[in-house]
Protein backbone atom coordinates (compact mmCIF):
# COMPACT_ATOMS: atom_id res chain seq x y z
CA UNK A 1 10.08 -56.39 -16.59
CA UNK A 2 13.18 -58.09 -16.33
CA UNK A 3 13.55 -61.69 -14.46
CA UNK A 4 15.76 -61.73 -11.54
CA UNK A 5 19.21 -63.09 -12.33
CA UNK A 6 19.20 -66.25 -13.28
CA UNK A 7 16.03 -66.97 -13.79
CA UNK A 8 15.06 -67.79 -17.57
CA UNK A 9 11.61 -67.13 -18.40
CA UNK A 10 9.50 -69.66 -19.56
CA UNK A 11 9.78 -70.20 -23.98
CA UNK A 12 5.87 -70.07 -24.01
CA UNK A 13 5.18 -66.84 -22.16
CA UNK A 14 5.51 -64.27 -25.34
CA UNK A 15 3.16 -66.53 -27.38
CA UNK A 16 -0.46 -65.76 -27.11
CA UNK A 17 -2.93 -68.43 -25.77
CA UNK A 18 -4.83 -68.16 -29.23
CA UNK A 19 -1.89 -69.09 -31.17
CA UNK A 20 -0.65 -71.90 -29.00
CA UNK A 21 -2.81 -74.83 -30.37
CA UNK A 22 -2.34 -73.27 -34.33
CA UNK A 23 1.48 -73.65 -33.25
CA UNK A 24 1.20 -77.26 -31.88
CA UNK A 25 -0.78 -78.10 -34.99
CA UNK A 26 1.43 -76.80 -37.68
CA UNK A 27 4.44 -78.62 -35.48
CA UNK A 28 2.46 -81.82 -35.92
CA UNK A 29 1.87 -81.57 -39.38
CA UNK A 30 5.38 -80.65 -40.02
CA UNK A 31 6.77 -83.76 -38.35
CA UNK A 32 4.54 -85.92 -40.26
CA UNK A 33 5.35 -84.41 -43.61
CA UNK A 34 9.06 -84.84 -42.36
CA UNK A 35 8.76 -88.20 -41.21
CA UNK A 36 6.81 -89.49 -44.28
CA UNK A 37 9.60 -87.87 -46.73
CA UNK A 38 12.42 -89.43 -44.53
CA UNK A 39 12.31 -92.39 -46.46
CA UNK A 40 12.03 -91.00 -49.91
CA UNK A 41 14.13 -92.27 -52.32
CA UNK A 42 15.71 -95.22 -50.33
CA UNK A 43 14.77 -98.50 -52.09
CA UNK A 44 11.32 -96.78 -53.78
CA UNK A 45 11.51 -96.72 -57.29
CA UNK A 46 8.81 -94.47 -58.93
CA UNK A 47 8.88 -92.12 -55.67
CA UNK A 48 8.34 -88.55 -55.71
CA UNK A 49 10.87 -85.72 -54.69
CA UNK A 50 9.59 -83.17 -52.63
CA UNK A 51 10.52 -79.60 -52.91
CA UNK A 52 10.27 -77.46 -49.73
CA UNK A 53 10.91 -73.87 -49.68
CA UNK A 54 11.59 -72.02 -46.11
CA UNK A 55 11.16 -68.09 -46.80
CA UNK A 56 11.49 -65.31 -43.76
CA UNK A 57 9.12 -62.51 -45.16
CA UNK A 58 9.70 -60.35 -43.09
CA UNK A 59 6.35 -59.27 -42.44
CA UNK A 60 5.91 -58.62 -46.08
CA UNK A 61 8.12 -55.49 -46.08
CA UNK A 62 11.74 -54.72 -48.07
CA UNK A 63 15.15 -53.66 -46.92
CA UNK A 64 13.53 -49.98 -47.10
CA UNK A 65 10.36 -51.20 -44.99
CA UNK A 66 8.00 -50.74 -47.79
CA UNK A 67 5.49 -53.32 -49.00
CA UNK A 68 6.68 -55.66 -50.88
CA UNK A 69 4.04 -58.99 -50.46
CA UNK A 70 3.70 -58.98 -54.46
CA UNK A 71 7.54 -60.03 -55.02
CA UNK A 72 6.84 -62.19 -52.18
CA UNK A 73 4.21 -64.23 -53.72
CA UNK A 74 6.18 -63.74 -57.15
CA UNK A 75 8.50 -65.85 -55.47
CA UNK A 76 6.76 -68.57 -53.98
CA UNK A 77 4.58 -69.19 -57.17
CA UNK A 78 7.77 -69.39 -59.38
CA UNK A 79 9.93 -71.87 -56.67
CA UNK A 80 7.54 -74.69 -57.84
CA UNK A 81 7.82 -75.82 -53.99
CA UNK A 82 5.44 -78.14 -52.97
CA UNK A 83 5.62 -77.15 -49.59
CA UNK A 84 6.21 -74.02 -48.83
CA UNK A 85 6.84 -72.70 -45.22
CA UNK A 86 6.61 -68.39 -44.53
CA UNK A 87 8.44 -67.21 -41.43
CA UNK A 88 7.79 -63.55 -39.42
CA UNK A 89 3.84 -63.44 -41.19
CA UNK A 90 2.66 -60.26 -39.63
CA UNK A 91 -1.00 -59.63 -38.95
CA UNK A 92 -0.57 -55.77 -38.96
């Protein structure tokens, strides 16, 4: 169904109620790993760099559409992130 002209759905309509709080959570956690590392490195001597690693998955799946979660985890154990955040993570 299409909304009438002009009318912008609302951002939280195409995310399940389940998934809601996990997504509020994982937004929370995020901001507090961000906001602790914002500092890092000004004036600290000793302090730790953090590595983060951002990867789109794409539901596990090649440029072909076949499987492919084994190079997928191949990469994220050899990064050496210490945070690492997965994008499109498909259920199915």
């Amino acid at each position: 169904m299409t909304p009438p002209s002009g009318v912008v759905p609302h951002a939280n309509q195409s995310v399940p109620r389940p998934i809601r709080p996990l997504l509020r959570a994982c937004a929370l956690v995020l901001a507090a790993l961000l906001g602790a590392c914002a500092g890092a490195g000004q004036g600290v001597r000793g302090g730790r760099e953090v590595t983060v690693l951002v990867y789109n998955i794409h539901a596990g799946k090649d440029a072909g559409g076949h499987d492919n979660l084994a190079r997928v985890a191949e990469v994220v154990r050899g990064s050496g992130a210490d945070l690492v955040l997965l994008q499109e993570v498909d259920r199915n």
